[in-house]
Protein backbone atom coordinates (compact mmCIF):
# COMPACT_ATOMS: atom_id res chain seq x y z
CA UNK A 1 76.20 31.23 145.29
CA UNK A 2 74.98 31.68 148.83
CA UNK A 3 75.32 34.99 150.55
CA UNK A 4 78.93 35.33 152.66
CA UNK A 5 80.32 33.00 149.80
CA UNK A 6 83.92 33.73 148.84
CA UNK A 7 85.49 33.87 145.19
CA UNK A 8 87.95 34.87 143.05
CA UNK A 9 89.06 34.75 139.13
CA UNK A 10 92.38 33.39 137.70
CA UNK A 11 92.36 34.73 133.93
CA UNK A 12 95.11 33.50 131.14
CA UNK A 13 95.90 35.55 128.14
CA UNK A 14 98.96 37.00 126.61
CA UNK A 15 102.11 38.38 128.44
CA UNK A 16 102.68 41.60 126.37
CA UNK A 17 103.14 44.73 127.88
CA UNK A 18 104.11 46.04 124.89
CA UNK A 19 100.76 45.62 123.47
CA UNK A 20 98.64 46.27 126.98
CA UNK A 21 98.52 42.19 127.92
CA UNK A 22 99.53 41.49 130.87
CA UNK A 23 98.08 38.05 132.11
CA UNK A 24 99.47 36.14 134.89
CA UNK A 25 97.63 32.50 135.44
CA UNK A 26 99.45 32.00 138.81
CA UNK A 27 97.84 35.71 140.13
CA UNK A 28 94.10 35.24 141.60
CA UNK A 29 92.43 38.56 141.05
CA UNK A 30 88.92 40.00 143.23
CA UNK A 31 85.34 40.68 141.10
CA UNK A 32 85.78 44.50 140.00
CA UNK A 33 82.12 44.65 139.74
CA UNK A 34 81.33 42.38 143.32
CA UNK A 35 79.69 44.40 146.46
CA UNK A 36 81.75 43.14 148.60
CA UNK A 37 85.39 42.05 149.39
CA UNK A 38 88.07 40.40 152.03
CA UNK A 39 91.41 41.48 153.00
CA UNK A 40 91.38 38.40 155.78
CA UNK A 41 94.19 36.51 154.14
CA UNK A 42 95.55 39.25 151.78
CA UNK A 43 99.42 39.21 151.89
CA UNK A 44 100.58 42.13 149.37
CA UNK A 45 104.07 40.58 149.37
CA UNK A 46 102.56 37.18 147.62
CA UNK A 47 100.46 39.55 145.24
CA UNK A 48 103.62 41.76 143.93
CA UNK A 49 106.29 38.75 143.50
CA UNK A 50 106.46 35.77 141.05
CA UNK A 51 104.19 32.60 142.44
CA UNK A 52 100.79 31.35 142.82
CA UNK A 53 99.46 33.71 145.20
CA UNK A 54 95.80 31.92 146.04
CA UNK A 55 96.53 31.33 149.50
CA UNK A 56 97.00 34.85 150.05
CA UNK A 57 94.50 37.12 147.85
CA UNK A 58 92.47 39.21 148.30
CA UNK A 59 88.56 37.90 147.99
CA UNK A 60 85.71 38.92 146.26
CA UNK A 61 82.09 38.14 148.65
CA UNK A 62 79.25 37.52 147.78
CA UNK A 63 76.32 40.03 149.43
CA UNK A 64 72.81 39.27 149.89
CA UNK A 65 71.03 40.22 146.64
CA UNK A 66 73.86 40.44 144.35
CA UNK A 67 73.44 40.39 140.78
CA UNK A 68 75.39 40.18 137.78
CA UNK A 69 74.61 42.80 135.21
CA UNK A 70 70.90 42.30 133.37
CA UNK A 71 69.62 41.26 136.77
CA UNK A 72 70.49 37.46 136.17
CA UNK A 73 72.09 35.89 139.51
CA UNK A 74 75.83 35.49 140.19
CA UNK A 75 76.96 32.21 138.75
CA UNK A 76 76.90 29.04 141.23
CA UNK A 77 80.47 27.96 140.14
CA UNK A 78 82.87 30.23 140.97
CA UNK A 79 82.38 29.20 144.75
CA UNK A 80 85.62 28.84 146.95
CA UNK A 81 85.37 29.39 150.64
CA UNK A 82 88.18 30.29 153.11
CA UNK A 83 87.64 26.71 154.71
CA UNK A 84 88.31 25.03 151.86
CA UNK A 85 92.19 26.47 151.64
């Protein structure tokens, strides 16, 4: 991914708060580990209620020289620009 690219994750699991599980596939969630992140379109209304919220989250960005952990490059195909939505 090019430098100033934009990305997110959308992770499915088990709904089990009971257990510690609590995956939501309509929720688009930033990097924890990324340099860099967006608030441009973040809407925290759409990120606390029910609903796909990709329109509206927060972004992950990617920052000149970023690497993934064991100095391999971020991967090319999580790629989604602001543009695009």
């Amino acid at each position: 991914m090019k430098p100033g690219s934009f990305y997110a994750y959308r992770v499915d699991g088990p709904f089990d708060p009971a257990a510690g599980s609590r995956f939501n596939p309509r929720k688009v969630l930033i990097d924890p580990y990324a340099r860099g992140h967006t608030d441009t379109l973040w809407n925290r209304a759409d990120a606390c209620h029910d609903g796909d919220n990709v329109k509206t989250a927060r972004r992950s960005v990617v920052i000149e020289g970023q690497l993934r952990l064991g100095g391999r490059p971020a991967a090319a195909h999580a790629d989604e620009r602001l543009d695009h939505l």
